[in-house]
C-alpha atoms as a PDB file:
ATOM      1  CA  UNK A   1     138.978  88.128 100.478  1.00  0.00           C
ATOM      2  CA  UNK A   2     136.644  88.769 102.842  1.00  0.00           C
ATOM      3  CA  UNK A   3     133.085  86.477 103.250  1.00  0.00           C
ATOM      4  CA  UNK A   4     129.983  88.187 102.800  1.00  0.00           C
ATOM      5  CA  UNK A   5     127.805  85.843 104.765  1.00  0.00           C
ATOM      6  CA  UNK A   6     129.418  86.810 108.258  1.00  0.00           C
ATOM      7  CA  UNK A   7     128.667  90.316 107.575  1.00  0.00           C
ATOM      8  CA  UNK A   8     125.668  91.594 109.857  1.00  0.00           C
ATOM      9  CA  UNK A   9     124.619  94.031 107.221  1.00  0.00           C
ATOM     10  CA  UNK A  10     124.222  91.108 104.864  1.00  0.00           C
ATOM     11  CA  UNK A  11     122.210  89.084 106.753  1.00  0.00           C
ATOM     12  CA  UNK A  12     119.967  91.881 107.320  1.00  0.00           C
ATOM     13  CA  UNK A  13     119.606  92.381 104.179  1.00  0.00           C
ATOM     14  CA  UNK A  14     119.001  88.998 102.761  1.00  0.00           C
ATOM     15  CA  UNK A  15     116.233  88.587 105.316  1.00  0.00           C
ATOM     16  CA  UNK A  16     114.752  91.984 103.957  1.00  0.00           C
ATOM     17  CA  UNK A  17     115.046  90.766 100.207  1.00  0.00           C
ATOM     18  CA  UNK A  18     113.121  87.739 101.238  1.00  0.00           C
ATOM     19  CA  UNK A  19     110.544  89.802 103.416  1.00  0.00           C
ATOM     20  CA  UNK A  20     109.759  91.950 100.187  1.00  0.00           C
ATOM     21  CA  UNK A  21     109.423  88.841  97.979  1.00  0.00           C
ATOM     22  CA  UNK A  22     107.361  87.346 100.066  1.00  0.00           C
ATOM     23  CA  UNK A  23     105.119  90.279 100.683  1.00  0.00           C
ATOM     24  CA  UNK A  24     104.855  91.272  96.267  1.00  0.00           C
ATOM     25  CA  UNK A  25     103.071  88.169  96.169  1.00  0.00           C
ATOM     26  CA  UNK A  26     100.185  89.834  97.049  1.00  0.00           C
ATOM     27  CA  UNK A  27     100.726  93.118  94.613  1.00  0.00           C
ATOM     28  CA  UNK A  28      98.673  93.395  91.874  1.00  0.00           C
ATOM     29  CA  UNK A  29      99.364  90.726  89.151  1.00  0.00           C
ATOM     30  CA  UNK A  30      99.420  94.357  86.878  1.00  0.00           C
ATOM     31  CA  UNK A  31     102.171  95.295  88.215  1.00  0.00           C
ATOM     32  CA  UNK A  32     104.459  91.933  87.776  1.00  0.00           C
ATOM     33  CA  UNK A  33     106.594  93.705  85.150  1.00  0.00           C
ATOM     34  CA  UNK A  34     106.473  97.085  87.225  1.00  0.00           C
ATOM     35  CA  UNK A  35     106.292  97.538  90.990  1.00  0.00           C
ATOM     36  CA  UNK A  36     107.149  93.906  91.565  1.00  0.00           C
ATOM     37  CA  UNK A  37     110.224  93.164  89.298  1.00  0.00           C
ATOM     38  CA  UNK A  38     111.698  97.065  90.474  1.00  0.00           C
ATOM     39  CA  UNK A  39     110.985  96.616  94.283  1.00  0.00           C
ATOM     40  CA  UNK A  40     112.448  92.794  94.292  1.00  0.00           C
ATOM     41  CA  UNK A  41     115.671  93.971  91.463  1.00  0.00           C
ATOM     42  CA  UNK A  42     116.293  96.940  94.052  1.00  0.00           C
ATOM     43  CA  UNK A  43     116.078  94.841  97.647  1.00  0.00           C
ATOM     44  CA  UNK A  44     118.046  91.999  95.988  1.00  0.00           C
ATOM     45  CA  UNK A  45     121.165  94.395  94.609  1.00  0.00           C
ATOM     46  CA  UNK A  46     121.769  95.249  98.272  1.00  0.00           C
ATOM     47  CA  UNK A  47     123.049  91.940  99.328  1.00  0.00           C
ATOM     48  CA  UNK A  48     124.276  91.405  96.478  1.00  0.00           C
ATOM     49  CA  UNK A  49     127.008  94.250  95.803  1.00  0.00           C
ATOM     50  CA  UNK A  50     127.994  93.920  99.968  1.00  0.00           C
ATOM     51  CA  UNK A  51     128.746  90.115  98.499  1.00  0.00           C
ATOM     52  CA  UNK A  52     130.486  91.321  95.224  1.00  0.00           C
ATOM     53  CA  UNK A  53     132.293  93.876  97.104  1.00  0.00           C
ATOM     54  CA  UNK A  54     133.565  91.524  99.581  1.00  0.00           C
ATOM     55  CA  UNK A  55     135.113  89.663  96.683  1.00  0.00           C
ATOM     56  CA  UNK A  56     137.232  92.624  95.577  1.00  0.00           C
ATOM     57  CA  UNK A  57     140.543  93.266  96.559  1.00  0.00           C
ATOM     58  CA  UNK A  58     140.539  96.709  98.268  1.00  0.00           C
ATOM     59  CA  UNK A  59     138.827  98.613 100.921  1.00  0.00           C
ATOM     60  CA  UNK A  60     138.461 100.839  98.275  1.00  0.00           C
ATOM     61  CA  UNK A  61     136.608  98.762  96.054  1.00  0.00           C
ATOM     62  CA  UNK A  62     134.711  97.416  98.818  1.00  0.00           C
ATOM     63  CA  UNK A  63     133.836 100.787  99.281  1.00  0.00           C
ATOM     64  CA  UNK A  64     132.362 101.862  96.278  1.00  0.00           C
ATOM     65  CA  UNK A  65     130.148  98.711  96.412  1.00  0.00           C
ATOM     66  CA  UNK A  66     128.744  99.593  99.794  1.00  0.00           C
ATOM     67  CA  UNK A  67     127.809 102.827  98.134  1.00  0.00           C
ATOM     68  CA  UNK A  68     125.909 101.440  94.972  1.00  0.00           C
ATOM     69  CA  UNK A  69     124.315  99.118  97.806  1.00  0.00           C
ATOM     70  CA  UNK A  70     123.307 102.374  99.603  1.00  0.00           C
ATOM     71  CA  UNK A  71     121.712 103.677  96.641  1.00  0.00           C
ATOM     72  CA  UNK A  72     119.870 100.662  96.420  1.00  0.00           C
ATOM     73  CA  UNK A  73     118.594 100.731  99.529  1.00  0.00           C
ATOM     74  CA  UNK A  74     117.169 103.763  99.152  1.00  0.00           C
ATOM     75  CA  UNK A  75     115.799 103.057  96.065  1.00  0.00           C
ATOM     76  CA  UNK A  76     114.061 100.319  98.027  1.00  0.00           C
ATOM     77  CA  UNK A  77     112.842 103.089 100.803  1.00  0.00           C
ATOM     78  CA  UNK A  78     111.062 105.225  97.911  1.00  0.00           C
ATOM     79  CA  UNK A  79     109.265 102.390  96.855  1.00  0.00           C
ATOM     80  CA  UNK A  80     108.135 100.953  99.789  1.00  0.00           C
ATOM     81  CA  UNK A  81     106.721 104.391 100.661  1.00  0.00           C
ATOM     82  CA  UNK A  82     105.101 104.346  97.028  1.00  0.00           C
ATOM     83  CA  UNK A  83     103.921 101.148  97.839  1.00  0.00           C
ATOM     84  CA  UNK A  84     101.797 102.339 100.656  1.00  0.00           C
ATOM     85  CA  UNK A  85     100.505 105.445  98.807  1.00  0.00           C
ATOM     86  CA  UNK A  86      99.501 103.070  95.956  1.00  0.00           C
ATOM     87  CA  UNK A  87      97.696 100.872  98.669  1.00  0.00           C
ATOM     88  CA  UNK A  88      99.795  97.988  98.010  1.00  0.00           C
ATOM     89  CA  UNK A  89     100.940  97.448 101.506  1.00  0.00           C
ATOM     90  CA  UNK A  90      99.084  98.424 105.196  1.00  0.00           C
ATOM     91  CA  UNK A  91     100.416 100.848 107.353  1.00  0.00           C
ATOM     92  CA  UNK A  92     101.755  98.392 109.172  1.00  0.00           C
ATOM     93  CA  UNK A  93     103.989  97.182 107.034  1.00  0.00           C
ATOM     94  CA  UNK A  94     104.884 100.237 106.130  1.00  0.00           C
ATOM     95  CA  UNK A  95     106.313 100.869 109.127  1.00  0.00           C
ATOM     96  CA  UNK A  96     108.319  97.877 109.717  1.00  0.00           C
ATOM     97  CA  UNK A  97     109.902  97.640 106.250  1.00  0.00           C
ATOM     98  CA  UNK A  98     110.514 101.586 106.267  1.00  0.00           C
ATOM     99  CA  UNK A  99     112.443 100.874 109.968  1.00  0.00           C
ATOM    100  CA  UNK A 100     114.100  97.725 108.475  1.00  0.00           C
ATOM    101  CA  UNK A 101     115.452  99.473 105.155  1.00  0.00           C
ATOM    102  CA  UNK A 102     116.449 102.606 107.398  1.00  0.00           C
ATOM    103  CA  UNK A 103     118.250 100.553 109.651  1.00  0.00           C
ATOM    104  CA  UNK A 104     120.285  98.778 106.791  1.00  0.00           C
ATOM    105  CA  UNK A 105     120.791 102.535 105.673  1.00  0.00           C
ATOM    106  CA  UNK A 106     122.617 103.479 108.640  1.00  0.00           C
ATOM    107  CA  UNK A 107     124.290 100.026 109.165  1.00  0.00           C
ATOM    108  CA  UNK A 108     126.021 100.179 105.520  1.00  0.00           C
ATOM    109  CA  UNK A 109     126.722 103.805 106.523  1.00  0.00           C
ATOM    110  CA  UNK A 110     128.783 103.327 109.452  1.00  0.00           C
ATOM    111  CA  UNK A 111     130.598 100.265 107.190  1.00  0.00           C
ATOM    112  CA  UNK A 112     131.502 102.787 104.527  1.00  0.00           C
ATOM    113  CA  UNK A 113     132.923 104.744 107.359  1.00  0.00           C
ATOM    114  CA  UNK A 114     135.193 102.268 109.010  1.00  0.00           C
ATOM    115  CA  UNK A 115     136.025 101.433 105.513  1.00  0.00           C
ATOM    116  CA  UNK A 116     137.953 105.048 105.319  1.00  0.00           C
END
């Protein structure tokens, strides 16, 4: 079994779960059941299927969770872009959460690949 918490690609995307908590405080309170609850559920499954996939037997199965945490993530990347469109968030942090999430992209990427 491996543990999740010395994986880089958690960490990184723990801190970005709490980074888009944080910053849906400030959404509209309209949007508590819409934009908020999606854009936290989607951030949130990322670390969480690296961690359930780390609890699985096989590369294999590891695998598959890095994928559905891949989806996530850019599940995450569409809504922070909607986000900013919507006038949510600045440019700004637009930016940096667009570099974070593509970063965590590419990171879980190169995982899946040692993975086959």
């Amino acid at each position: 079994m491996r543990d999740f918490k010395k994986y880089d690609i958690w960490k990184l995307s723990h801190v970005f779960t709490l980074k888009i908590y944080e910053l849906t405080k400030s959404f509209p309170k309209e949007e508590i059941y819409g934009m908020i609850s999606q854009i936290r559920r989607a951030s949130s499954s990322i670390p969480t299927n690296i961690s359930e996939g780390c609890g699985r037997d096989t590369d294999a199965e590891f695998n598959r969770f890095l994928t559905i945490a891949l989806g996530s993530a850019s599940e995450v990347e569409y809504l922070i872009l909607l986000s900013k469109d919507l006038n949510f968030i600045n440019e700004n942090s637009f930016l940096e959460l667009d570099k974070d999430i593509n970063t965590i992209k590419r990171k879980i990427y190169s995982l899946k690949q040692k993975l086959n």
